[in-house]
Structure formats: structure tokens, C-alpha cells
Protein backbone atom coordinates (compact mmCIF):
# COMPACT_ATOMS: atom_id res chain seq x y z
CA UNK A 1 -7.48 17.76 7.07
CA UNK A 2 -9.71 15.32 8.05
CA UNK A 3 -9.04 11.84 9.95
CA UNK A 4 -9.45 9.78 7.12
CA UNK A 5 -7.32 12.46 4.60
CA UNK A 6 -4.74 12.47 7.00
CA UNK A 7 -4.90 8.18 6.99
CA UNK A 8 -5.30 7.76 2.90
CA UNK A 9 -1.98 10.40 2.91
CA UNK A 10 -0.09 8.12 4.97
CA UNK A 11 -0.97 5.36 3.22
CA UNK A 12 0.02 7.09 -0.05
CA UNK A 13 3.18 8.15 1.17
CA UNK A 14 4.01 4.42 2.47
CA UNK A 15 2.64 3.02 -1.27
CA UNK A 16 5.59 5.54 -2.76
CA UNK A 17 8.37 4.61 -0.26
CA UNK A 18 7.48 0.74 -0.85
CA UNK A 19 7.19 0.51 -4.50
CA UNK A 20 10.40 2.62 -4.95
CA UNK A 21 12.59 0.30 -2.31
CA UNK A 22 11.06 -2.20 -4.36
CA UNK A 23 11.91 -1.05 -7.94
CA UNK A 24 15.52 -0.58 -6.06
CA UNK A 25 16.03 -3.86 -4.95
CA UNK A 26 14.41 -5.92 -7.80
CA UNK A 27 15.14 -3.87 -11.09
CA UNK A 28 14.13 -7.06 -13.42
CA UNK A 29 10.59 -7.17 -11.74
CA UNK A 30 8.79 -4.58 -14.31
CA UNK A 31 5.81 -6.08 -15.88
CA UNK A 32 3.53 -4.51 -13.89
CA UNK A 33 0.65 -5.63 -15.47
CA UNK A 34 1.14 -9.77 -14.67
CA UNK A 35 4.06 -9.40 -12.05
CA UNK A 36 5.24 -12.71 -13.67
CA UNK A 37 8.80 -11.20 -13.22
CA UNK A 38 8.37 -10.01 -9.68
CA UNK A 39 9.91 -12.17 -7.03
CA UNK A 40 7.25 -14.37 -5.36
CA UNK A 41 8.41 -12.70 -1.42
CA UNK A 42 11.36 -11.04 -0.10
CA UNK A 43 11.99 -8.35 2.61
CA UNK A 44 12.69 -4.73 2.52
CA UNK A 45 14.27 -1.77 4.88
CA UNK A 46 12.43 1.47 4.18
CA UNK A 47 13.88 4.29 6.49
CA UNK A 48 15.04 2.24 8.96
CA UNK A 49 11.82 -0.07 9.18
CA UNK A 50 11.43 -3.40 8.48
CA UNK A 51 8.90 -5.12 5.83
CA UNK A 52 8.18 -8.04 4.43
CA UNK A 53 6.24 -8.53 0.68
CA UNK A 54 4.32 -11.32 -0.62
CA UNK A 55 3.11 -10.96 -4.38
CA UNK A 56 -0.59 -11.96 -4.19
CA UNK A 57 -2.91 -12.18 -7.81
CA UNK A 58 -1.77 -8.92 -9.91
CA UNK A 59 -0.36 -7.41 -6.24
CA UNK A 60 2.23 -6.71 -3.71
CA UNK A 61 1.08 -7.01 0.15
CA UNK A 62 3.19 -5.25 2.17
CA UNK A 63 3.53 -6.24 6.19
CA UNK A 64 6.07 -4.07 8.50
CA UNK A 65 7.83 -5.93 10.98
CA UNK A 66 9.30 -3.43 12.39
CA UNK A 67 8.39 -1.13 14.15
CA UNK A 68 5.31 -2.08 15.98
CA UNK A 69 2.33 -1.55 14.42
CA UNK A 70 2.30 -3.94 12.01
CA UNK A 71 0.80 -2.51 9.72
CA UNK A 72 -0.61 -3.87 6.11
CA UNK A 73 0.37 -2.09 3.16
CA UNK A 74 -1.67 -4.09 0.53
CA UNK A 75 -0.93 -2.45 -3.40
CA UNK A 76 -3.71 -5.36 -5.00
CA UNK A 77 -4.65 -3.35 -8.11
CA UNK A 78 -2.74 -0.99 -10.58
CA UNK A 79 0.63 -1.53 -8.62
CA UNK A 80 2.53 0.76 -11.04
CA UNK A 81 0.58 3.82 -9.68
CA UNK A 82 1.75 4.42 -6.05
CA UNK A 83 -0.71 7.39 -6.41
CA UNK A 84 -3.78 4.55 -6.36
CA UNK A 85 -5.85 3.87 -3.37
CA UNK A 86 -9.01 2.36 -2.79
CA UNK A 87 -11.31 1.16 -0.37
CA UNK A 88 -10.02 -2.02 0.39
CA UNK A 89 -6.58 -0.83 0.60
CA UNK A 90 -7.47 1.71 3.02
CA UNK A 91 -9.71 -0.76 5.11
CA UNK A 92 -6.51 -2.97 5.38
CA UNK A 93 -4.09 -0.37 6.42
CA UNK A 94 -6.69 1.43 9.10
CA UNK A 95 -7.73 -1.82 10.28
CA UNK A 96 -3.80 -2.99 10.41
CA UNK A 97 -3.66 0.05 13.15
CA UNK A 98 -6.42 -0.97 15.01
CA UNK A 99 -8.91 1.04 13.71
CA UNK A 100 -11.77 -0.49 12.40
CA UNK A 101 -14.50 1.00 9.80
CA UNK A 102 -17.51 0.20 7.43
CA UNK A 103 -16.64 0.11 3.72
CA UNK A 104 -19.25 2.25 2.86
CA UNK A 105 -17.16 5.21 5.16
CA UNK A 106 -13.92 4.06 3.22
CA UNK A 107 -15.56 4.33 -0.01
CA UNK A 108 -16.83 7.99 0.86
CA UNK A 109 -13.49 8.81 1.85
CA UNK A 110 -11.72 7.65 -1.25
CA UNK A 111 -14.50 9.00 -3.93
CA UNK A 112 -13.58 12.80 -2.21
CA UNK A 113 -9.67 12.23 -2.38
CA UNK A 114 -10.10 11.66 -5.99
CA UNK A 115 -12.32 14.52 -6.38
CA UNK A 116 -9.67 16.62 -4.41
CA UNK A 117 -6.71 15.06 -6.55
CA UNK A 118 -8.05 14.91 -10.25
């Protein structure tokens, strides 16, 4: 698996553990096409970590706490579908971890995940 397979997988599984402690804790918030019922910020506890959310446009920007890194979970488009990533997303969370790279690499690396996945 490559470096940035193994990276858009982690940030996958994160998206799924996020959106379902979400769902969990705020049950009313499912219009997921305006997010006018979703709560404007909150905090969650995923496995033992601690995040905080802010709801941003049409999405949900995740920030752990805790542990250190902090890293940026940000689910900006088509928050329904956990299975979702994109360039920017993936720019966020690798730069979140200190690793920085050119959107052109991140959009390479997401057009062959969905290739892989469809």
C-alpha cells in the first residue's frame, strides 16, 4: 500500500468513527444536505480520544484534542458519505500531521482510490 493509500485509509476510517459518534450523540441533526438541524459545535470522545466539531458551510470540521497530533478531520462536502474524500480533505488531515504536499499529488492520489474503490 502506498504512503498516501495508507493516509486516505486513515482518514476514511476517522470520517466513519466521527460521523457515527456524531449521528450517536445528535440523533435530530439529519438533514444532511443543509445541516440546518446540526448543532452549530460541540465535542466528542471517539475511542478514548478527544474532538471537538465546528459545522462550517454544508460541513463538519473535525479537530482532536486529544491525543497529540491534532489532527484536522474536515468532512466539507457530501457529509452523509463517510466513504467521500477529496483533495482538500486529505491536504488538511496530512498537513494536520505535519506533512505537507502539493494539491496536484493529493489529487493523483484521490483520482486512483476511486479507481481502486468504484
Amino acid at each position: 500500500m502506498s504512503f498516501y493509500s495508507s493516509k486516505i485509509h486513515e482518514l476514511l476510517n476517522f470520517q466513519h468513527q466521527l460521523l457515527s459518534a456524531f449521528s450517536q450523540s445528535y440523533p435530530q441533526a439529519n438533514d444532511f444536505t443543509h445541516l440546518l438541524n446540526f448543532p452549530r459545535s460541540g465535542m466528542l470522545v471517539v475511542d478514548g480520544q478527544r474532538w471537538k466539531f465546528a459545522k462550517h458551510g454544508l460541513g463538519l470540521r473535525f479537530e482532536r484534542e486529544e491525543p497529540v497530533p491534532h489532527l484536522v478531520v474536515d468532512m466539507h462536502d457530501q457529509i452523509g458519505d463517510c466513504a467521500k474524500v477529496d483533495w482538500w480533505g486529505l491536504t488538511l488531515f496530512l498537513e494536520s500531521m505535519g506533512i505537507t504536499t502539493q494539491r496536484a499529488d493529493a489529487e493523483r492520489a484521490v483520482l486512483e482510490h476511486n479507481r481502486r474503490t468504484q
